[in-house]
N, C-alpha and C. Protein backbone atom coordinates (compact mmCIF):
# COMPACT_ATOMS: atom_id res chain seq x y z
N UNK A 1 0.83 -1.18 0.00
CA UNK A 1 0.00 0.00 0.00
C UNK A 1 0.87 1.25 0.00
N UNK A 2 0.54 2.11 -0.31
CA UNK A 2 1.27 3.49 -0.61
C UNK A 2 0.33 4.40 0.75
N UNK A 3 1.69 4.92 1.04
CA UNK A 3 1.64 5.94 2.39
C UNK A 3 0.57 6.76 2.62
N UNK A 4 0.27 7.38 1.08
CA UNK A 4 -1.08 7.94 1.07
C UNK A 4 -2.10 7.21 1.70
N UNK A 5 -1.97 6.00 1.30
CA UNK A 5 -3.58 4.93 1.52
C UNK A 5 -3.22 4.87 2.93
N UNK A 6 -2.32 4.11 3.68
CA UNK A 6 -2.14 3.99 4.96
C UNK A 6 -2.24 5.53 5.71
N UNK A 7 -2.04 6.29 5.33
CA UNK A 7 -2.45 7.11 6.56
C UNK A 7 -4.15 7.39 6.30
N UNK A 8 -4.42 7.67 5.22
CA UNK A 8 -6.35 7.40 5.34
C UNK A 8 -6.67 6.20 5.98
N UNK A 9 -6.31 5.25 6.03
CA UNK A 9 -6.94 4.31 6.72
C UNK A 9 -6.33 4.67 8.27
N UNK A 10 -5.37 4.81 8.30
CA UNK A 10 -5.13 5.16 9.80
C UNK A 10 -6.05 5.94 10.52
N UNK A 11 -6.43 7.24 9.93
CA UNK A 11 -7.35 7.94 9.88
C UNK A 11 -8.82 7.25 10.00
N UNK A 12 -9.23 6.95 9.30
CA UNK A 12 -10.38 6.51 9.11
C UNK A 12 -10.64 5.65 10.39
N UNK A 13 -9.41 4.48 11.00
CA UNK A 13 -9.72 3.71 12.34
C UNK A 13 -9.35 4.39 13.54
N UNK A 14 -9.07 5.70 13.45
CA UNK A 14 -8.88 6.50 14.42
C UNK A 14 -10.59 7.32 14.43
N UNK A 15 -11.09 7.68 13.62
CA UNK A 15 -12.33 8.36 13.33
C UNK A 15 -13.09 7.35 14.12
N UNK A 16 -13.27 6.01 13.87
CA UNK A 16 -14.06 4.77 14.36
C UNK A 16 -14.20 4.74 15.92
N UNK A 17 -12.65 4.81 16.28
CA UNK A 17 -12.54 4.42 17.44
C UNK A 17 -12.98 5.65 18.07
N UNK A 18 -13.09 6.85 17.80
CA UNK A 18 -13.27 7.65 18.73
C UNK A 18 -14.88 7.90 18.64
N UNK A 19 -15.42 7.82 17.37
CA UNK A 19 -16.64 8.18 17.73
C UNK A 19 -17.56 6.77 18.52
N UNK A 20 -17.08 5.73 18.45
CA UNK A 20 -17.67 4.40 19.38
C UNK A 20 -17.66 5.34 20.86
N UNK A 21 -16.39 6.05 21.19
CA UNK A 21 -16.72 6.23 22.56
C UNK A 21 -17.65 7.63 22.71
N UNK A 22 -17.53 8.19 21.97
CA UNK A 22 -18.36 10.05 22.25
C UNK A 22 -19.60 9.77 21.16
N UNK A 23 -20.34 10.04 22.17
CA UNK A 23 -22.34 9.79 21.65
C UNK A 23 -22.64 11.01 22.53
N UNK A 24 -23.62 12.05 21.44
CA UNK A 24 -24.27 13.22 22.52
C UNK A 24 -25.58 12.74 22.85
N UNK A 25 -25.40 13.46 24.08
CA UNK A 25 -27.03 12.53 24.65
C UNK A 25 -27.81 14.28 24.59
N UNK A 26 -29.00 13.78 25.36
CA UNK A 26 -30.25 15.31 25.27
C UNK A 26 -29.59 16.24 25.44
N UNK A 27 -28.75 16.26 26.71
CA UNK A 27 -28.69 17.34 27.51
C UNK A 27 -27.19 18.01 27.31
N UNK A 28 -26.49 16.89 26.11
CA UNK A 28 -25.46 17.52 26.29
C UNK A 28 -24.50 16.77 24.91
N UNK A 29 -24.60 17.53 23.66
CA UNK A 29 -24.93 16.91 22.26
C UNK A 29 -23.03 17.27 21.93
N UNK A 30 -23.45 16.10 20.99
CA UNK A 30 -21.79 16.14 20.54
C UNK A 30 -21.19 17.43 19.05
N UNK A 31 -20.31 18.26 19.72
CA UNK A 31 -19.72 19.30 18.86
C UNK A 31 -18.58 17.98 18.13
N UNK A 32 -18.51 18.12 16.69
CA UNK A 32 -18.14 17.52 15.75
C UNK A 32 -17.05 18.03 14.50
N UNK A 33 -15.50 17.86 14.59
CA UNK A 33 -14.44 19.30 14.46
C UNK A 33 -14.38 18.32 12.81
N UNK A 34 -14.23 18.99 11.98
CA UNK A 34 -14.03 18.67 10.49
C UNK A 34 -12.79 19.36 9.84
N UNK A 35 -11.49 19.20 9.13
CA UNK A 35 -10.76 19.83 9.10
C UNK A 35 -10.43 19.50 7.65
N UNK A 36 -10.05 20.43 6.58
CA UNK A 36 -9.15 20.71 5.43
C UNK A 36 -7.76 21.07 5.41
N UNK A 37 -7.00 21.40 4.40
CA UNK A 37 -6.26 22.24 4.39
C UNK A 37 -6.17 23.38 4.48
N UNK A 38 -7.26 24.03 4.07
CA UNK A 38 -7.41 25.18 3.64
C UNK A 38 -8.92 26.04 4.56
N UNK A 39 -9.90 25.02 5.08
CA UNK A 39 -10.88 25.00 6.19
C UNK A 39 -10.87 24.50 7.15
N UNK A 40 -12.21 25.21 8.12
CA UNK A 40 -12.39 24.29 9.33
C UNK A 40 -13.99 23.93 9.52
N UNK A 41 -14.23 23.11 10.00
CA UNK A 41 -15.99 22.97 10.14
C UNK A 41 -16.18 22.60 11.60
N UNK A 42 -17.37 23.14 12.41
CA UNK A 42 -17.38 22.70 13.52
C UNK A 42 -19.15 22.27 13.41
N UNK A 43 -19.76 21.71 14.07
CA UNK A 43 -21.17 21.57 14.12
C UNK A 43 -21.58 20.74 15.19
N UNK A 44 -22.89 21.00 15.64
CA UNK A 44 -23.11 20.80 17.09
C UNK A 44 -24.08 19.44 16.85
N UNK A 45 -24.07 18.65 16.97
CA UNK A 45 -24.97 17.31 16.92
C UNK A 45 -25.84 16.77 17.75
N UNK A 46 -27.52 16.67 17.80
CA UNK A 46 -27.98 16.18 18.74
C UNK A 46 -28.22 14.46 18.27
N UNK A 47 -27.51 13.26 18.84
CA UNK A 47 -27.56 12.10 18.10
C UNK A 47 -28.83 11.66 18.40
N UNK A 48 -29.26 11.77 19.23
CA UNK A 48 -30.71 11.10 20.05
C UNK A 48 -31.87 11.55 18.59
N UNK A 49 -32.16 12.18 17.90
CA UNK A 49 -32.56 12.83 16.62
C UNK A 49 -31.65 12.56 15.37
N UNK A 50 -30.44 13.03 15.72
CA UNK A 50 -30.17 12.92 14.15
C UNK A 50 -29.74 14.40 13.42
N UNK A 51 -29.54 15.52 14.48
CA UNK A 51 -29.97 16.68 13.79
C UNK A 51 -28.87 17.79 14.33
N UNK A 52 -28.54 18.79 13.39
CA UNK A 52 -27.36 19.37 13.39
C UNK A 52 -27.95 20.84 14.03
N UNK A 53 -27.55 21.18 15.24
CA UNK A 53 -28.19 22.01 15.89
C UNK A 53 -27.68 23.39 15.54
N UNK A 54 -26.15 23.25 15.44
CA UNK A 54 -25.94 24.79 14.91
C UNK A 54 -24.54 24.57 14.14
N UNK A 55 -24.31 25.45 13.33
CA UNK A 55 -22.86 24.49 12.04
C UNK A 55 -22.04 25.61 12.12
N UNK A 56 -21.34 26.29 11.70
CA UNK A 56 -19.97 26.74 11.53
C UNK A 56 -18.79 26.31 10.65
N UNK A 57 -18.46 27.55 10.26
CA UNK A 57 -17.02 27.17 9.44
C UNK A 57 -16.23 28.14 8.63
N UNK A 58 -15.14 28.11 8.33
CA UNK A 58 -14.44 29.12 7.97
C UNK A 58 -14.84 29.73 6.59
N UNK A 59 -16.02 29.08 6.02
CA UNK A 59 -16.58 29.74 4.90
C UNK A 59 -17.91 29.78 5.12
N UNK A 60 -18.30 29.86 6.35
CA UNK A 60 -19.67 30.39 6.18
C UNK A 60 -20.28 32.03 6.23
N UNK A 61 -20.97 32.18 6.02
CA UNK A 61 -21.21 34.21 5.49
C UNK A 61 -20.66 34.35 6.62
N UNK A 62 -21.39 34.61 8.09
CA UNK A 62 -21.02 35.48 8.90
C UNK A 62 -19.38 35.30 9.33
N UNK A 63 -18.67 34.34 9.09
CA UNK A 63 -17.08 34.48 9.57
C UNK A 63 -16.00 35.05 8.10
N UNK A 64 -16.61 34.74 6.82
CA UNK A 64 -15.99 35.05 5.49
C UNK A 64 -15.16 36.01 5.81
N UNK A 65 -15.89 36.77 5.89
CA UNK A 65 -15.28 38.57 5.95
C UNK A 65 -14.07 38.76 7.05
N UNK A 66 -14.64 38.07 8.21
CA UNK A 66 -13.02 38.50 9.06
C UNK A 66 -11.72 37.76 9.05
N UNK A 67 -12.39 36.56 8.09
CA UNK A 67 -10.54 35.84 8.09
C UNK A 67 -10.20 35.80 6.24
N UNK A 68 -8.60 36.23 6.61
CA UNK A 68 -7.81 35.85 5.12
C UNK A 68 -7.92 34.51 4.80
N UNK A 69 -7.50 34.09 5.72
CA UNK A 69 -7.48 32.49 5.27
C UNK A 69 -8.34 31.39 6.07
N UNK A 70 -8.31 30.71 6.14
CA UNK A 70 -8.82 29.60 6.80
C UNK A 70 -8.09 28.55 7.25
N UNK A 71 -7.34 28.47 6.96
CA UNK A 71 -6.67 26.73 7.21
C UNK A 71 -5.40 26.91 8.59
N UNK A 72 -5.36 28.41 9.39
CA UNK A 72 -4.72 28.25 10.35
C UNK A 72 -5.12 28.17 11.76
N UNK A 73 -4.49 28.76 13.05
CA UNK A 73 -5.16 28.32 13.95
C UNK A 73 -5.99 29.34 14.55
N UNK A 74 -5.39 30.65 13.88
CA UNK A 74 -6.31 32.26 14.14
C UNK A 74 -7.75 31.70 13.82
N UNK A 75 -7.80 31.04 12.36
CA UNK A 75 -8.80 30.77 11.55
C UNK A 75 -9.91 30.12 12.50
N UNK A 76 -9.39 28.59 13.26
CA UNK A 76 -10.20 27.83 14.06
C UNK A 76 -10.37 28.86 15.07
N UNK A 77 -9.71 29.32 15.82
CA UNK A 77 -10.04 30.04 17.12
C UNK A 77 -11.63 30.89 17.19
N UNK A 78 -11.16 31.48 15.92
CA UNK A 78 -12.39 32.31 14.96
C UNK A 78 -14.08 31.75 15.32
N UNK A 79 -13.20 30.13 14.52
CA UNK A 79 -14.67 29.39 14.51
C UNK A 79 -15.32 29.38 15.77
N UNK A 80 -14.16 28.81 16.64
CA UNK A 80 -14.43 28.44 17.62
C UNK A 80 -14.86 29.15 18.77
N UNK A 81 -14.82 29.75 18.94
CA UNK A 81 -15.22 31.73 19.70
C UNK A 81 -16.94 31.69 19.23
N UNK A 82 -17.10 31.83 17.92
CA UNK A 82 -18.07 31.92 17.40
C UNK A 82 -18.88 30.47 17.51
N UNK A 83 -18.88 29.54 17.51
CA UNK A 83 -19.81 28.50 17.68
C UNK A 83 -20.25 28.58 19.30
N UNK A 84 -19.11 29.27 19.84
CA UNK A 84 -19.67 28.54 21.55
C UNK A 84 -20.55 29.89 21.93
N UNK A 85 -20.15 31.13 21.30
CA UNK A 85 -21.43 31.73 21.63
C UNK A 85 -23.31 31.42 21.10
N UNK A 86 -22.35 31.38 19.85
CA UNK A 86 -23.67 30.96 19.22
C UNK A 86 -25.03 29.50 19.96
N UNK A 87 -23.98 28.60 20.24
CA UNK A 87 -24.74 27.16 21.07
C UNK A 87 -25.18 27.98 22.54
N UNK A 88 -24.23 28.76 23.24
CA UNK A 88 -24.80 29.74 24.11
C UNK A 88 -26.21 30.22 24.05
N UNK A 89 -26.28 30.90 23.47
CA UNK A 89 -27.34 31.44 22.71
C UNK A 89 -28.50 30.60 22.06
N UNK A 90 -28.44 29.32 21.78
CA UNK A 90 -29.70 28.37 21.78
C UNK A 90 -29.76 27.41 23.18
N UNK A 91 -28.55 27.65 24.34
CA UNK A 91 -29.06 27.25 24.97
C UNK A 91 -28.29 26.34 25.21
N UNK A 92 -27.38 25.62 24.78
CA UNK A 92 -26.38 24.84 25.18
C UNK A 92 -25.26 24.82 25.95
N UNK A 93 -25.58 24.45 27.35
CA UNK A 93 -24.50 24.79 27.81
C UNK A 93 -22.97 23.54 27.75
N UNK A 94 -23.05 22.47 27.61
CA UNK A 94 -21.66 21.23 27.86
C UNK A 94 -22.39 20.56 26.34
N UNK A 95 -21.49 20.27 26.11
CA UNK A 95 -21.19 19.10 24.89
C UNK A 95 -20.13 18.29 25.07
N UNK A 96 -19.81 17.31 24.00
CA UNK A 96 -19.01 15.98 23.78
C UNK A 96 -17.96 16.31 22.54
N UNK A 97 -16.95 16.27 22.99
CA UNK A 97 -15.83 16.99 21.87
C UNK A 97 -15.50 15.57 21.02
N UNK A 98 -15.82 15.49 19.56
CA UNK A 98 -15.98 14.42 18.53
C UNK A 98 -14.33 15.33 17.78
N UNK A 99 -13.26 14.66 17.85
CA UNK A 99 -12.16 14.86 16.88
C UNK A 99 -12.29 14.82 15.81
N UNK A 100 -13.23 13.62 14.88
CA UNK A 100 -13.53 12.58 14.20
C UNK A 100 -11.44 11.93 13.90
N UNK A 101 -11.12 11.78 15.36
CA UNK A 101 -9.68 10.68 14.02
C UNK A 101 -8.60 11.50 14.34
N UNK A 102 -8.69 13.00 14.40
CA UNK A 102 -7.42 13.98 14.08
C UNK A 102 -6.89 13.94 15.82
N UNK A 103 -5.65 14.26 16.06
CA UNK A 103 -5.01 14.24 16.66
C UNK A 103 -5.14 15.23 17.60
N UNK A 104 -5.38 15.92 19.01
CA UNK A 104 -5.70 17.21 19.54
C UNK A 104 -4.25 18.11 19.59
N UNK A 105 -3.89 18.89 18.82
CA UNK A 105 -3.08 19.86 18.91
C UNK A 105 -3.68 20.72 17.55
N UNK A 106 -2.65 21.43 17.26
CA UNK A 106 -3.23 22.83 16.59
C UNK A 106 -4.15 23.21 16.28
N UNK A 107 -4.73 22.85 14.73
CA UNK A 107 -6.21 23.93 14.89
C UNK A 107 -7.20 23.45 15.94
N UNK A 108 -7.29 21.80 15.80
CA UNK A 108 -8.52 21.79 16.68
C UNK A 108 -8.62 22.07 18.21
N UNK A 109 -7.36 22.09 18.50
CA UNK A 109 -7.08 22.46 19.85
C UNK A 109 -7.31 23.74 19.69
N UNK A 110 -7.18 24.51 18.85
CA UNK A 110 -7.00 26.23 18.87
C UNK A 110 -9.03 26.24 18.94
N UNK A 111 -9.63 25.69 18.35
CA UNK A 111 -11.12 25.53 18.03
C UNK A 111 -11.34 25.39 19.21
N UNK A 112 -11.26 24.17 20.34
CA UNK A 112 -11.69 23.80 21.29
C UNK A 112 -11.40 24.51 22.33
N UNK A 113 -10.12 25.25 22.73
CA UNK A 113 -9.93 26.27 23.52
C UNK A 113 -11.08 27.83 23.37
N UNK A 114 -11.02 27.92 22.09
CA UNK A 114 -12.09 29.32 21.98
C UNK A 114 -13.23 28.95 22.27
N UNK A 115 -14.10 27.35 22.09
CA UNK A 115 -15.38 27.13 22.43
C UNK A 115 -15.45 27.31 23.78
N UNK A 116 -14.18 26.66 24.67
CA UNK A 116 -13.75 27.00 26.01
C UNK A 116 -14.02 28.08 26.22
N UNK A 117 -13.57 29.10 25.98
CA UNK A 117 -12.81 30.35 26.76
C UNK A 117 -14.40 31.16 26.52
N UNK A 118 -15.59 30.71 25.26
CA UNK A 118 -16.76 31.62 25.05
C UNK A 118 -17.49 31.05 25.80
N UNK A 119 -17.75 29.74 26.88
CA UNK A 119 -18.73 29.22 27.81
C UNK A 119 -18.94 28.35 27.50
N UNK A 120 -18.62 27.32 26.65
CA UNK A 120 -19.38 26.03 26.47
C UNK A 120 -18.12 24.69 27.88
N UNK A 121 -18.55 23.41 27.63
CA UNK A 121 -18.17 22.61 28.85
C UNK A 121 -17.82 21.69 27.85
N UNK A 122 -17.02 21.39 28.11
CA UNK A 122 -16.82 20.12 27.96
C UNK A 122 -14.82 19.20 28.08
């Protein structure tokens, strides 16, 4: 297999294993970190439904305008600032931090600290 393929699959059984253990329940729904090169996606998940409670990302209208780029960790912080007020604001206070696979340091760590630092739990 070529290095490319092995690290997607690495990936992919890292994605597995982590979401077997993080399930959002009613009261306290799983935030779900999606990452590019060049983007970031965050979105709030209620699993008990099925249903994406509030989404985010470095190309959605309201964040476009304040970042050059997207794919660094200013970029996630951005997101991430902005999703935890926003779940604030419908009412969410703790969620379940879903990696899907990626490793916790830079952006998504930079993401998960700003959901931190705007009020959310987890």
């Amino acid at each position: 297999m070529r290095k490319e393929m092995l690290k997607a699959v690495r990936l992919e059984r890292r994605k597995h294993r982590v979401r077997r253990a993080v399930t959002g329940r009613p009261g306290q729904p799983r935030l779900a970190v999606s990452r590019s090169h060049r983007n970031i996606y965050a979105q709030i998940i209620d699993d008990v439904t099925g249903r994406t409670l509030c989404a985010l990302g470095t190309r959605s209208k309201e964040l476009r305008a304040q970042l050059a780029y997207g794919g660094n960790r200013k970029a996630a912080a951005v997101v991430g600032k902005a999703l935890g007020e926003k779940a604030k604001a419908l009412g969410i206070e703790a969620v379940c931090f879903d990696r899907r696979g990626r490793k916790f340091h830079g952006r998504i760590k930079a993401l998960a600290d700003a959901a931190r630092e705007a009020g959310l739990k987890f």
